[in-house]
N, C-alpha and C. Protein backbone atom coordinates (compact mmCIF):
# COMPACT_ATOMS: atom_id res chain seq x y z
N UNK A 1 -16.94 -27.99 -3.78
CA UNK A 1 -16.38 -27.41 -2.57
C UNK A 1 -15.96 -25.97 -2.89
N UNK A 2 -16.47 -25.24 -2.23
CA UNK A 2 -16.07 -23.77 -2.03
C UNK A 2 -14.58 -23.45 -2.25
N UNK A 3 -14.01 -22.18 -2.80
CA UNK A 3 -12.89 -21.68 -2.62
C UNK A 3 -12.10 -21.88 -1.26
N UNK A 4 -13.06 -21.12 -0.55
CA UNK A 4 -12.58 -21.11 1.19
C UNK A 4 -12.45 -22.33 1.78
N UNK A 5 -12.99 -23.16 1.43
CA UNK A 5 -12.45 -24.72 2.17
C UNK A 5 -11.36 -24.78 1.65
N UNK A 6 -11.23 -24.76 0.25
CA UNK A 6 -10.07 -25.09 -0.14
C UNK A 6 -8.44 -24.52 0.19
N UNK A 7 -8.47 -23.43 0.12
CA UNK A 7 -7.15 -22.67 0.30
C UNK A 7 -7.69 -21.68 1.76
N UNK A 8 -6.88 -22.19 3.06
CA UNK A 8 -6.85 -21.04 4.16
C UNK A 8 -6.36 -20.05 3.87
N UNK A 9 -6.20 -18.87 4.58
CA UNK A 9 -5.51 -17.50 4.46
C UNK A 9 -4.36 -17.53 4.27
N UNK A 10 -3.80 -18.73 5.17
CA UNK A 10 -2.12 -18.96 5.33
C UNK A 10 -1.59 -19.24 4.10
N UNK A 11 -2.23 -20.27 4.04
CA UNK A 11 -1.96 -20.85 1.85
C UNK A 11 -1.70 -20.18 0.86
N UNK A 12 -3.30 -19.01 0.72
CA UNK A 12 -3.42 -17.85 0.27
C UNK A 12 -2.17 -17.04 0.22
N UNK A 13 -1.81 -16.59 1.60
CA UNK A 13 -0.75 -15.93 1.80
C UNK A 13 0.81 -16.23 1.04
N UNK A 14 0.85 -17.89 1.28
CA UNK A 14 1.98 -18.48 0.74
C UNK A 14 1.98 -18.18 -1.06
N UNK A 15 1.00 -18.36 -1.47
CA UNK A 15 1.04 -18.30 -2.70
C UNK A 15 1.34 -16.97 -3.85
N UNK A 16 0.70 -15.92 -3.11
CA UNK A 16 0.52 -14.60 -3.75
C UNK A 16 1.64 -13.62 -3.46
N UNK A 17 2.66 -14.11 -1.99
CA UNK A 17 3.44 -13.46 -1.32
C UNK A 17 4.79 -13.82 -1.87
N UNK A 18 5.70 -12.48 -2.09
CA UNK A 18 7.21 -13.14 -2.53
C UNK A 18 7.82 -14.19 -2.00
N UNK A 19 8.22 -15.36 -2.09
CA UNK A 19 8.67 -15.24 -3.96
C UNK A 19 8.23 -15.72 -4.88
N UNK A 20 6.70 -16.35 -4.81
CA UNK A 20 6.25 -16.85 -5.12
C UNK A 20 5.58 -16.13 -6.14
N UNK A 21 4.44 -15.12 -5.77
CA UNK A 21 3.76 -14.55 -6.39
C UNK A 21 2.82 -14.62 -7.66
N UNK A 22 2.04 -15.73 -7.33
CA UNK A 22 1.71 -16.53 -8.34
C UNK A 22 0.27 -15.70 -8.96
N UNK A 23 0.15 -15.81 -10.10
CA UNK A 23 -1.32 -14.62 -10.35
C UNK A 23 -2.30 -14.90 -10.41
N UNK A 24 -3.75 -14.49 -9.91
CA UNK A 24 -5.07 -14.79 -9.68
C UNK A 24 -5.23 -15.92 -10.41
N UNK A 25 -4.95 -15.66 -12.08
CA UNK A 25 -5.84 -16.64 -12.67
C UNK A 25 -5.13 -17.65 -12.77
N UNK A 26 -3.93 -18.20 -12.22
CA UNK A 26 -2.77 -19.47 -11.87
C UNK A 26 -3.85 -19.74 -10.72
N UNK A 27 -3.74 -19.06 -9.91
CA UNK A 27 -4.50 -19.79 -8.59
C UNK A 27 -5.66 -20.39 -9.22
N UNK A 28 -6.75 -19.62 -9.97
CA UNK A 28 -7.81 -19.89 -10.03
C UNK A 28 -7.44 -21.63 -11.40
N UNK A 29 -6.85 -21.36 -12.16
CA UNK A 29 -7.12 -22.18 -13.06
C UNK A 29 -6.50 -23.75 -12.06
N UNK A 30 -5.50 -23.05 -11.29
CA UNK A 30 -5.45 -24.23 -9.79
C UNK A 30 -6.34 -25.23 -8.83
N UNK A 31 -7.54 -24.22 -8.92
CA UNK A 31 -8.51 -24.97 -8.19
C UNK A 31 -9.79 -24.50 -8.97
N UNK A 32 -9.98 -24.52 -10.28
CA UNK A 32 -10.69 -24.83 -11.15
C UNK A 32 -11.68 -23.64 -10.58
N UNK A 33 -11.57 -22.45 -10.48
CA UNK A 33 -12.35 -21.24 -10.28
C UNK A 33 -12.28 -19.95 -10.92
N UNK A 34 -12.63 -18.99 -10.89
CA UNK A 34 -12.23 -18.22 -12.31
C UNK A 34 -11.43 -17.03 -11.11
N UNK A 35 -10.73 -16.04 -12.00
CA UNK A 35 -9.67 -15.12 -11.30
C UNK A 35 -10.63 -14.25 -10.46
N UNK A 36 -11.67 -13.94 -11.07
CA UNK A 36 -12.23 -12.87 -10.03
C UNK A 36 -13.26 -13.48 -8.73
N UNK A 37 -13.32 -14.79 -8.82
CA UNK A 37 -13.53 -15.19 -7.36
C UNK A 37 -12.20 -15.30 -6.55
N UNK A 38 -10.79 -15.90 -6.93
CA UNK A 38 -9.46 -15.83 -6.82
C UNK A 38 -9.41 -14.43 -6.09
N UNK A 39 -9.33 -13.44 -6.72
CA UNK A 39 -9.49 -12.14 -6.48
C UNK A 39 -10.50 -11.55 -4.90
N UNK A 40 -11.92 -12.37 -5.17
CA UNK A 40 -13.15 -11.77 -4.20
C UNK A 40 -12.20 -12.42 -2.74
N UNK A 41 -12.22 -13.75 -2.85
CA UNK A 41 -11.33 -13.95 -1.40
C UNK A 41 -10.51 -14.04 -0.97
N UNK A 42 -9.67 -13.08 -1.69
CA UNK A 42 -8.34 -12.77 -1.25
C UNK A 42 -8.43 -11.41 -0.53
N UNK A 43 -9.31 -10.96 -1.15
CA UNK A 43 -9.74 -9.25 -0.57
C UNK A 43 -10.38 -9.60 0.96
N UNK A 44 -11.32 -10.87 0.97
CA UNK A 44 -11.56 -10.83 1.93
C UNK A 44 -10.84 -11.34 3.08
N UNK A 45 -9.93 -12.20 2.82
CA UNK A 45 -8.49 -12.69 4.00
C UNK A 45 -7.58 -11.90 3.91
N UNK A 46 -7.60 -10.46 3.05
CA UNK A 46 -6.93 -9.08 3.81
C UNK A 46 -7.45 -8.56 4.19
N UNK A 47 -9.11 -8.35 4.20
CA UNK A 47 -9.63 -7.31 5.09
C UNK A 47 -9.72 -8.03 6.72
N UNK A 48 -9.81 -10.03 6.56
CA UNK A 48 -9.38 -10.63 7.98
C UNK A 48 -8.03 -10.67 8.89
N UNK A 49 -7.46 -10.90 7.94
CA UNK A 49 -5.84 -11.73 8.67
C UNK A 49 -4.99 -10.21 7.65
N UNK A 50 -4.94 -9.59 7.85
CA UNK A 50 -4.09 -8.58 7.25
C UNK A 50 -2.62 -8.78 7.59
N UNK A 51 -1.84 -9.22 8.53
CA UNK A 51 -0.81 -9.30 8.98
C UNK A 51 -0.08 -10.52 7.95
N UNK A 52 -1.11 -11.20 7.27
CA UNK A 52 -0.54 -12.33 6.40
C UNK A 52 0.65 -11.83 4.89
N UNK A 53 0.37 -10.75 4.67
CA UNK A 53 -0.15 -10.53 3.00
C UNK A 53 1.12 -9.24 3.38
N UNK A 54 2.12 -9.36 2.67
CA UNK A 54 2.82 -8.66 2.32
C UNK A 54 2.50 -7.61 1.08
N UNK A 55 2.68 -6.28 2.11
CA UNK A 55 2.21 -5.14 1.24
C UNK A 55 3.59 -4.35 0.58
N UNK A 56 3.82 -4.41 -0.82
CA UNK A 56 4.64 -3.97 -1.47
C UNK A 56 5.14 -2.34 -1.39
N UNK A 57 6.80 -2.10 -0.95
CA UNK A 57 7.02 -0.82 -0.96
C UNK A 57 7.12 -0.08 -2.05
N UNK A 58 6.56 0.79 -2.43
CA UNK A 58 7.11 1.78 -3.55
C UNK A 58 8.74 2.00 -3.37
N UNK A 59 9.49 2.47 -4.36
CA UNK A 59 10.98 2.82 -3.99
C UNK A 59 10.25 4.12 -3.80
N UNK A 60 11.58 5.07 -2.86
CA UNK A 60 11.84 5.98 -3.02
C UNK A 60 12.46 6.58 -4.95
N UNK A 61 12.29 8.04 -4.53
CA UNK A 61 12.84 8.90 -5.45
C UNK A 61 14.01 8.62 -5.90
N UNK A 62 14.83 8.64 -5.13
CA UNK A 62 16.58 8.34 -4.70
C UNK A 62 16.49 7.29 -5.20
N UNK A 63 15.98 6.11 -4.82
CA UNK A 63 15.96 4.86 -5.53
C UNK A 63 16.27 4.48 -6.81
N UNK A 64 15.18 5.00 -7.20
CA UNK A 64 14.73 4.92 -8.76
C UNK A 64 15.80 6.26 -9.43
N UNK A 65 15.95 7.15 -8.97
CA UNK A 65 17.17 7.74 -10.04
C UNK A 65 18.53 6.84 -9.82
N UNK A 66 18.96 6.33 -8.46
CA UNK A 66 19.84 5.87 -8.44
C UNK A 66 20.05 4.17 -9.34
N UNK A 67 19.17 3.75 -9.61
CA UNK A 67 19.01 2.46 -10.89
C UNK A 67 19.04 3.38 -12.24
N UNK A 68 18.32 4.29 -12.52
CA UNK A 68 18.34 4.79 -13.68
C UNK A 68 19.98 4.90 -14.03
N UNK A 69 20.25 6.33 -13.23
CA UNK A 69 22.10 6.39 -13.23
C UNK A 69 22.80 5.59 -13.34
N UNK A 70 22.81 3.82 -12.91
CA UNK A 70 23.09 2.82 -13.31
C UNK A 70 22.83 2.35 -14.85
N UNK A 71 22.39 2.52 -15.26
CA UNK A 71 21.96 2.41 -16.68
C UNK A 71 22.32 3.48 -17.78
């Protein structure tokens, strides 16, 4: 059985998305597939369902000196 039967977008989504964030080759060694198919259809249920997939902010400038200064 195919990747795509196996895990929907939503799933997908659940898995890779905080707080979970589990890494290609966890997924893949999950459903017995290697990371860079893991990888091929995940690219392709963000180029579908984009609204799923939490896209990570960079900090600001301010940010990041203000943790540094903490330290």
């Amino acid at each position: 059985m195919s990747l795509k039967k196996k895990i929907s977008p939503a799933k997908m989504a659940e898995m890779v998305n905080p707080p979970n964030n589990m890494s290609l080759s966890k997924i893949g060694a999950m459903y017995n597939v290697s990371r860079q198919r893991v990888h091929q259809v995940l690219k392709e249920y963000k180029e579908r369902e984009p609204e799923l997939f939490i896209k990570p902010e960079d900090p600001s400038k301010e940010e990041i000196k203000n943790l540094l200064d903490k330290n």
